[in-house]
N, C-alpha and C. Protein backbone atom coordinates (compact mmCIF):
# COMPACT_ATOMS: atom_id res chain seq x y z
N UNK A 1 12.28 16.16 -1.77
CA UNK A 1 13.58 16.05 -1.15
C UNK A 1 13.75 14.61 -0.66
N UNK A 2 15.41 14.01 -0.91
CA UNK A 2 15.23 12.51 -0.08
C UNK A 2 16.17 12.90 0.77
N UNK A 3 15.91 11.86 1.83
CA UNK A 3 16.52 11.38 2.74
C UNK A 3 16.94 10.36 3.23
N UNK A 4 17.81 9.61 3.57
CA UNK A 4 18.48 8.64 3.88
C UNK A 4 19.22 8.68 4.81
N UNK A 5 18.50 7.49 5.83
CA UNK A 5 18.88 7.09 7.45
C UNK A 5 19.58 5.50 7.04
N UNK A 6 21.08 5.29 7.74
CA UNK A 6 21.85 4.49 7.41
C UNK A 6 21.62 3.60 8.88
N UNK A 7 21.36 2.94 9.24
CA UNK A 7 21.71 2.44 10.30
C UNK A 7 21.42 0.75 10.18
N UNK A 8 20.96 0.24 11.53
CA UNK A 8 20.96 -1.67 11.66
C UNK A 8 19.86 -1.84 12.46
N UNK A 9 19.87 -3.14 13.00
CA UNK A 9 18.72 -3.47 13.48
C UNK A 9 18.72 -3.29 14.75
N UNK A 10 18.23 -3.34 15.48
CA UNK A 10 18.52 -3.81 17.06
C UNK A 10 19.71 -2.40 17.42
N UNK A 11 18.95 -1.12 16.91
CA UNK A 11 19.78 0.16 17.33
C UNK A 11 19.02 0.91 17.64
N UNK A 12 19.26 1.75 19.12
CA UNK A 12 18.29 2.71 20.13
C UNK A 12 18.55 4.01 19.15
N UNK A 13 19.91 4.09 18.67
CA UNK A 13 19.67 5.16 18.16
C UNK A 13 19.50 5.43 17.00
N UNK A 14 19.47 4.39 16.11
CA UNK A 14 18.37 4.61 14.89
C UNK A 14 17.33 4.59 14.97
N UNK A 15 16.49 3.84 15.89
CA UNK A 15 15.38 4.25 16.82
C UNK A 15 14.94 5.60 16.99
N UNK A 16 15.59 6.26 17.51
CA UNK A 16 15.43 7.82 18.02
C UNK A 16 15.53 8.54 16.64
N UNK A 17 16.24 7.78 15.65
CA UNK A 17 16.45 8.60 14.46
C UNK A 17 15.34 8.18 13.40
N UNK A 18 14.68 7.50 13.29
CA UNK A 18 13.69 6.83 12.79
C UNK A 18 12.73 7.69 13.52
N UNK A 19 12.18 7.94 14.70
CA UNK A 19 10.90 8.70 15.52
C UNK A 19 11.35 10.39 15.38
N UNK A 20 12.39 10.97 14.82
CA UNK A 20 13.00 12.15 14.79
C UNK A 20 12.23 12.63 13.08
N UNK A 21 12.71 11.43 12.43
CA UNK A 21 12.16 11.92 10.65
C UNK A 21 10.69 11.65 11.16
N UNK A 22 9.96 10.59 11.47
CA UNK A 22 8.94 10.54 11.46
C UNK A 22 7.82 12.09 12.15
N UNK A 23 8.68 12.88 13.16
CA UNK A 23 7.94 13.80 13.40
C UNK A 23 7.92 15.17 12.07
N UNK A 24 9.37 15.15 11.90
CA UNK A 24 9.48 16.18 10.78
C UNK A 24 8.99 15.80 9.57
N UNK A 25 8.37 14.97 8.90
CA UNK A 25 7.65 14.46 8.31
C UNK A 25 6.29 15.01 8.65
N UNK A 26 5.59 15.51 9.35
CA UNK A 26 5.22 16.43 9.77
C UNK A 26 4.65 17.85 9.55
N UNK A 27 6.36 18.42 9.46
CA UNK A 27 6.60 19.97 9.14
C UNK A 27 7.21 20.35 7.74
N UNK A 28 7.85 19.00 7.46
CA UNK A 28 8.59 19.52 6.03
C UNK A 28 8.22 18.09 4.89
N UNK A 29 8.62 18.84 3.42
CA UNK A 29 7.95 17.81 2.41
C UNK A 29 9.11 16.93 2.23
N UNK A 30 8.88 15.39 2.10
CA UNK A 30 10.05 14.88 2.14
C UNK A 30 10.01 13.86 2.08
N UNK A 31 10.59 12.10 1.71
CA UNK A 31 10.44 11.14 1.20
C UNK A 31 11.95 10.93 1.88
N UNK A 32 11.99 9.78 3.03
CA UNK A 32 13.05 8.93 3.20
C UNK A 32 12.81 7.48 3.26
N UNK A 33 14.02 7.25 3.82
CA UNK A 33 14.18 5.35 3.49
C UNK A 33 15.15 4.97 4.37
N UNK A 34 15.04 3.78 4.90
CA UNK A 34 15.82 3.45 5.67
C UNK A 34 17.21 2.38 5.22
N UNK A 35 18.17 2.36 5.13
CA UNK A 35 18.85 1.31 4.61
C UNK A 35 19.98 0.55 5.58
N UNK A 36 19.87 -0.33 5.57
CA UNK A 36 20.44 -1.51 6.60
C UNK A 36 22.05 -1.30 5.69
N UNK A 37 22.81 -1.06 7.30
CA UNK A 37 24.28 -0.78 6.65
C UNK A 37 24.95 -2.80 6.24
N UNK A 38 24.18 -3.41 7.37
CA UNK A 38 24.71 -4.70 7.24
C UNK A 38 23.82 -5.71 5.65
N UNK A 39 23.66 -4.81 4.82
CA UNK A 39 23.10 -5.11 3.20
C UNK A 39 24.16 -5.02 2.39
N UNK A 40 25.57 -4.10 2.81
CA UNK A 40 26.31 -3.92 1.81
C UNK A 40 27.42 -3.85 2.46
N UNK A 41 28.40 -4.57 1.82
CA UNK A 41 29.70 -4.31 3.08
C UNK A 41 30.55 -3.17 2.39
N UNK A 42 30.32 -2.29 1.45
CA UNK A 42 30.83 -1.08 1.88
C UNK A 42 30.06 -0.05 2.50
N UNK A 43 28.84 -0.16 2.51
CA UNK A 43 28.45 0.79 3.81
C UNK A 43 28.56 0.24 4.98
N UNK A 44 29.17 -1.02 5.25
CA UNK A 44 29.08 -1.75 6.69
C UNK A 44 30.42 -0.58 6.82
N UNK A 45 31.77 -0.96 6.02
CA UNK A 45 32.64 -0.49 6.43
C UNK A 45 32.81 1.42 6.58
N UNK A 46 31.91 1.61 5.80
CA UNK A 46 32.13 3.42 5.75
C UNK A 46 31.58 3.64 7.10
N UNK A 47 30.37 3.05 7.65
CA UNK A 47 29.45 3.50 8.97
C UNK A 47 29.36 2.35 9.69
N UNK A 48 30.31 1.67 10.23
CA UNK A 48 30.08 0.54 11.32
C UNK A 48 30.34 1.47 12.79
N UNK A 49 30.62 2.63 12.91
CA UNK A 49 30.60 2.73 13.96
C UNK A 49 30.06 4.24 14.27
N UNK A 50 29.78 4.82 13.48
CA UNK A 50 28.65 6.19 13.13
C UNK A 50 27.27 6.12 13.55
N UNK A 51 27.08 5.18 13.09
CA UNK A 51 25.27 5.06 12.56
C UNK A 51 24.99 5.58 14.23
N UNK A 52 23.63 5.92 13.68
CA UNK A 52 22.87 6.05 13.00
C UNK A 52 23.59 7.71 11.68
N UNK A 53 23.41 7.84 10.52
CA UNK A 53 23.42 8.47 9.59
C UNK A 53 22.71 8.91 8.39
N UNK A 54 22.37 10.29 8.54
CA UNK A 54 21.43 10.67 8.10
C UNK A 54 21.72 11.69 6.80
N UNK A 55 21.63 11.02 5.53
CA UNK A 55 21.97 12.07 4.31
C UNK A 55 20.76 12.51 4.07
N UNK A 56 20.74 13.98 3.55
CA UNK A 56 19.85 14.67 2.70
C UNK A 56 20.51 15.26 1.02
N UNK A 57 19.70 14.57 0.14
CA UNK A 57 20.29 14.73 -0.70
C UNK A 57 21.80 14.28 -1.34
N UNK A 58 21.85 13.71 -0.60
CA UNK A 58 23.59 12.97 -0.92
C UNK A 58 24.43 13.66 0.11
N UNK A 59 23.78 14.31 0.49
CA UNK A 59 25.15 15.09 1.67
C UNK A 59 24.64 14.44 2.89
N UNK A 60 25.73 14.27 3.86
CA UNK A 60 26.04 13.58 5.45
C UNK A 60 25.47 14.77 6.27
N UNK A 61 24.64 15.05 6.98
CA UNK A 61 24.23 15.82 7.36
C UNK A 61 24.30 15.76 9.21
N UNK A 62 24.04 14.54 9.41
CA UNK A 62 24.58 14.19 11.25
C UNK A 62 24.95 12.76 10.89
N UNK A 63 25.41 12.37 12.33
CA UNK A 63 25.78 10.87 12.35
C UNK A 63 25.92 10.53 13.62
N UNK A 64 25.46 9.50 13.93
CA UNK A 64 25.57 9.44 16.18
C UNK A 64 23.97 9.84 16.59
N UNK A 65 24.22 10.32 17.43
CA UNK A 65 22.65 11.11 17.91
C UNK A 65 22.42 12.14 16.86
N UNK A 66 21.43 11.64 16.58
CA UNK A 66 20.95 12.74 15.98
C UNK A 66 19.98 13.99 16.54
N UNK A 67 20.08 14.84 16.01
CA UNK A 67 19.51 16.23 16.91
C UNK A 67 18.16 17.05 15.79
N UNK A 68 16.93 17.04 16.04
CA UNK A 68 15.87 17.05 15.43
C UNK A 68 15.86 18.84 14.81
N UNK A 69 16.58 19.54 15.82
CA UNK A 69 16.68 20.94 15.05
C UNK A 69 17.57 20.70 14.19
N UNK A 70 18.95 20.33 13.97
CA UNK A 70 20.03 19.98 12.87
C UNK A 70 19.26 19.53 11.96
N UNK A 71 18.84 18.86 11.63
CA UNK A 71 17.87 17.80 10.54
C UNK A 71 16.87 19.15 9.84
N UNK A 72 16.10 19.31 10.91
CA UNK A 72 14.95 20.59 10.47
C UNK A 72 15.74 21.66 9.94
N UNK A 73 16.97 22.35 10.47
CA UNK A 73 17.30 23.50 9.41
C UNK A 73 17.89 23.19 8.25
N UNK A 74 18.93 22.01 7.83
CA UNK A 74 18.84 21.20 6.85
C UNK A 74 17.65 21.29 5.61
N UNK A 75 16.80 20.50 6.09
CA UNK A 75 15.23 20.06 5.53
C UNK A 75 14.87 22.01 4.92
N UNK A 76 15.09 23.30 5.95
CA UNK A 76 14.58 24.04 5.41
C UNK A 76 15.45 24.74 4.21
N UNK A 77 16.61 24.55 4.44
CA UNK A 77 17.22 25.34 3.55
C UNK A 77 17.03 24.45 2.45
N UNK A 78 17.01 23.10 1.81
CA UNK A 78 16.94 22.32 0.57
C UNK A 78 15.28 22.76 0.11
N UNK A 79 14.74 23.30 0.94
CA UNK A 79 13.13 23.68 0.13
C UNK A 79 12.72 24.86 -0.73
């Protein structure tokens, strides 16, 4: 399964969203990546004010704080 966390540098809450996959990483099988929205200016413009954002599988799954049970029932139903 992939995953993809959208966010920037110098962000608390990609931070929190970065230490959130890293625990469920963990519990479920899974391969993410991080991608810097300020690499592409159409993801600057789709998520300049979202991020942190977290797709599974191509789908938007949270965005903002992210919440570690949301993510985990996600993660279980794609398995």
């Amino acid at each position: 399964m992939n995953v993809v966390l959208y966010g920037k540098k110098d962000c608390c809450l990609c931070d929190d969203a970065k230490a959130i996959l890293h625990e469920l990483q963990q519990e479920h099988n899974f391969i993410w990546k991080e991608i810097d929205i300020y690499s592409d200016d159409v993801l600057l413009e789709r998520y300049q004010i979202m991020i942190p954002v977290i797709e599974i599988e191509g789908e938007e799954v949270q965005a903002g704080i992210i919440q570690k049970d949301v993510i985990s029932k996600r993660l279980t139903q794609g398995s």
